[in-house]
Protein backbone atom coordinates (compact mmCIF):
# COMPACT_ATOMS: atom_id res chain seq x y z
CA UNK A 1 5.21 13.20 -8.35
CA UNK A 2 6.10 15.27 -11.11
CA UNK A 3 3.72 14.81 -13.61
CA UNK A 4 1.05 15.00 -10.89
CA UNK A 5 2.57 17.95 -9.72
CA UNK A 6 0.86 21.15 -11.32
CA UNK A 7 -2.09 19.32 -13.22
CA UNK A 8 -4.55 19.42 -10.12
CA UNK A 9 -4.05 15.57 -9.84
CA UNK A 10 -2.54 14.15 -6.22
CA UNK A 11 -0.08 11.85 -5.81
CA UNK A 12 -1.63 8.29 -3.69
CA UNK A 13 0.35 7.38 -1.06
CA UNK A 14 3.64 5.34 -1.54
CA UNK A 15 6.63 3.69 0.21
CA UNK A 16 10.36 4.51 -0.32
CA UNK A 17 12.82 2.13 1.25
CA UNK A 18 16.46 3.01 0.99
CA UNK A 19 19.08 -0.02 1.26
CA UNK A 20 21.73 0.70 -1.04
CA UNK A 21 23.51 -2.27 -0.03
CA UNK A 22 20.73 -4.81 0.04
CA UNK A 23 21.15 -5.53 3.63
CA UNK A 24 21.21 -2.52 5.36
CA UNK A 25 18.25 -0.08 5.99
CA UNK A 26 19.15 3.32 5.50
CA UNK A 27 15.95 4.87 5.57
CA UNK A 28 11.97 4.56 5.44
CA UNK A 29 9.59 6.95 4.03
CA UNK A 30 6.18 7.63 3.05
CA UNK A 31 5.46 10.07 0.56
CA UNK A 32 1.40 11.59 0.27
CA UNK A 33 0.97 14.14 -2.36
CA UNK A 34 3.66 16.64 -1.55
CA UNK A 35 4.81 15.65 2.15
CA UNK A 36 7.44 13.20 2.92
CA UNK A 37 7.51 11.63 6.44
CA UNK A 38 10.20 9.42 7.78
CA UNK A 39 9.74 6.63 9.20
CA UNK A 40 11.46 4.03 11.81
CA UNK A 41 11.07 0.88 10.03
CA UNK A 42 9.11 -0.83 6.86
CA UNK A 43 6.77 -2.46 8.80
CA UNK A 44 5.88 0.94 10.65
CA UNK A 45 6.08 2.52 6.77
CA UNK A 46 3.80 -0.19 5.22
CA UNK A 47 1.42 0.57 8.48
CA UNK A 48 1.34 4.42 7.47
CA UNK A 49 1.31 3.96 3.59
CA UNK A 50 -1.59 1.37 4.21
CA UNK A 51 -3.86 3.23 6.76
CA UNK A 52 -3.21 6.50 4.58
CA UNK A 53 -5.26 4.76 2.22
CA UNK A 54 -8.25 5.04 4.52
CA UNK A 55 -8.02 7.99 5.65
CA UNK A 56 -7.44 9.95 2.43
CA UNK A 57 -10.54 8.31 0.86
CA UNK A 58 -7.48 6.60 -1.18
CA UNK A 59 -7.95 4.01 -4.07
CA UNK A 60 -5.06 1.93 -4.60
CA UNK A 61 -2.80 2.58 -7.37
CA UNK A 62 -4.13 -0.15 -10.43
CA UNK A 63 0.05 -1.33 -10.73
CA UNK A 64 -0.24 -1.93 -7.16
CA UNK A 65 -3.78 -2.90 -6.52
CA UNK A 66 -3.60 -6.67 -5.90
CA UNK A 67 -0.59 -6.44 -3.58
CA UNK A 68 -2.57 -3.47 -1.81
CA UNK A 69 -5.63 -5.50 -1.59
CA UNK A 70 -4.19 -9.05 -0.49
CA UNK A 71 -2.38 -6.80 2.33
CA UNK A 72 -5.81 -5.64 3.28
CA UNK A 73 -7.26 -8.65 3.38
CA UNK A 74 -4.60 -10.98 4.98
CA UNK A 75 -2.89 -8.54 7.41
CA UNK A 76 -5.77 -6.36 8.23
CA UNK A 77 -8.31 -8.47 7.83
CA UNK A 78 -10.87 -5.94 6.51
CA UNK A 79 -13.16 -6.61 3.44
CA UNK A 80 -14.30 -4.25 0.94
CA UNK A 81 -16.20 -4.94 -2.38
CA UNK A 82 -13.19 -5.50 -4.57
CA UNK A 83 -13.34 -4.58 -8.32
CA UNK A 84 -11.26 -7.50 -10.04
CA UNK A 85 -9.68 -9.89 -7.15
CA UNK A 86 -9.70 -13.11 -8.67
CA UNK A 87 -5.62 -13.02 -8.38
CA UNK A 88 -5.80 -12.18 -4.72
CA UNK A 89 -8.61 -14.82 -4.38
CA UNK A 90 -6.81 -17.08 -5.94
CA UNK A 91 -3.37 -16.42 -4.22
CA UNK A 92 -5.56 -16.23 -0.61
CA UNK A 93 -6.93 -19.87 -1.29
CA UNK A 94 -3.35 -21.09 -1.99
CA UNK A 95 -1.83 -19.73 0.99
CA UNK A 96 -5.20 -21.12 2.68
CA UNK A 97 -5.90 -17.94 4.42
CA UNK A 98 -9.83 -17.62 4.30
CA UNK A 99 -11.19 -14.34 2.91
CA UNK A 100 -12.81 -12.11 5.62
CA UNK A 101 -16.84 -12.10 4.83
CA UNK A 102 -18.20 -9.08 3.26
């Protein structure tokens, strides 16, 4: 958030999950830009992480983009015309889940 911070650029949306034991959930947020917003569980963080996409006009970050995109796809079940997604293709067929038609 740094670097972003003061260069005009915006930070995309990401998920924070504290569990400094490994087991136990401490905390969930979601951090857009600037604003931080806690959240009840992962599931309900991925939720808000992933629709914040949307809704900000987001692209997904490129380190992140196939995870992003298979989540799309698989739990959410909405297409898109997808820049390189022959991993998440690929990974989709294995799993046998059938891509969504464009």
């Amino acid at each position: 958030m740094i670097a972003a911070y003061g260069t005009g650029a915006t930070v995309q949306p990401y998920l924070i999950v504290v569990c400094p034991d490994g087991k136990t959930l401490d905390a969930v947020y979601v951090v857009i830009d600037l604003f931080v917003y806690r959240l009840s569980s992962i599931l309900e963080g991925l939720d808000v992480c992933f629709k914040s996409f949307f809704a900000l006009n987001s692209e997904y970050p490129i380190e992140a983009q196939d995870i992003w995109l298979l989540i799309q796809k698989v739990l959410y079940e909405i297409s898109s015309p997808d820049p390189n997604t022959l991993s998440v293709k690929s990974f989709m067929k294995k799993l046998q889940f059938t891509e969504v038609e464009e």
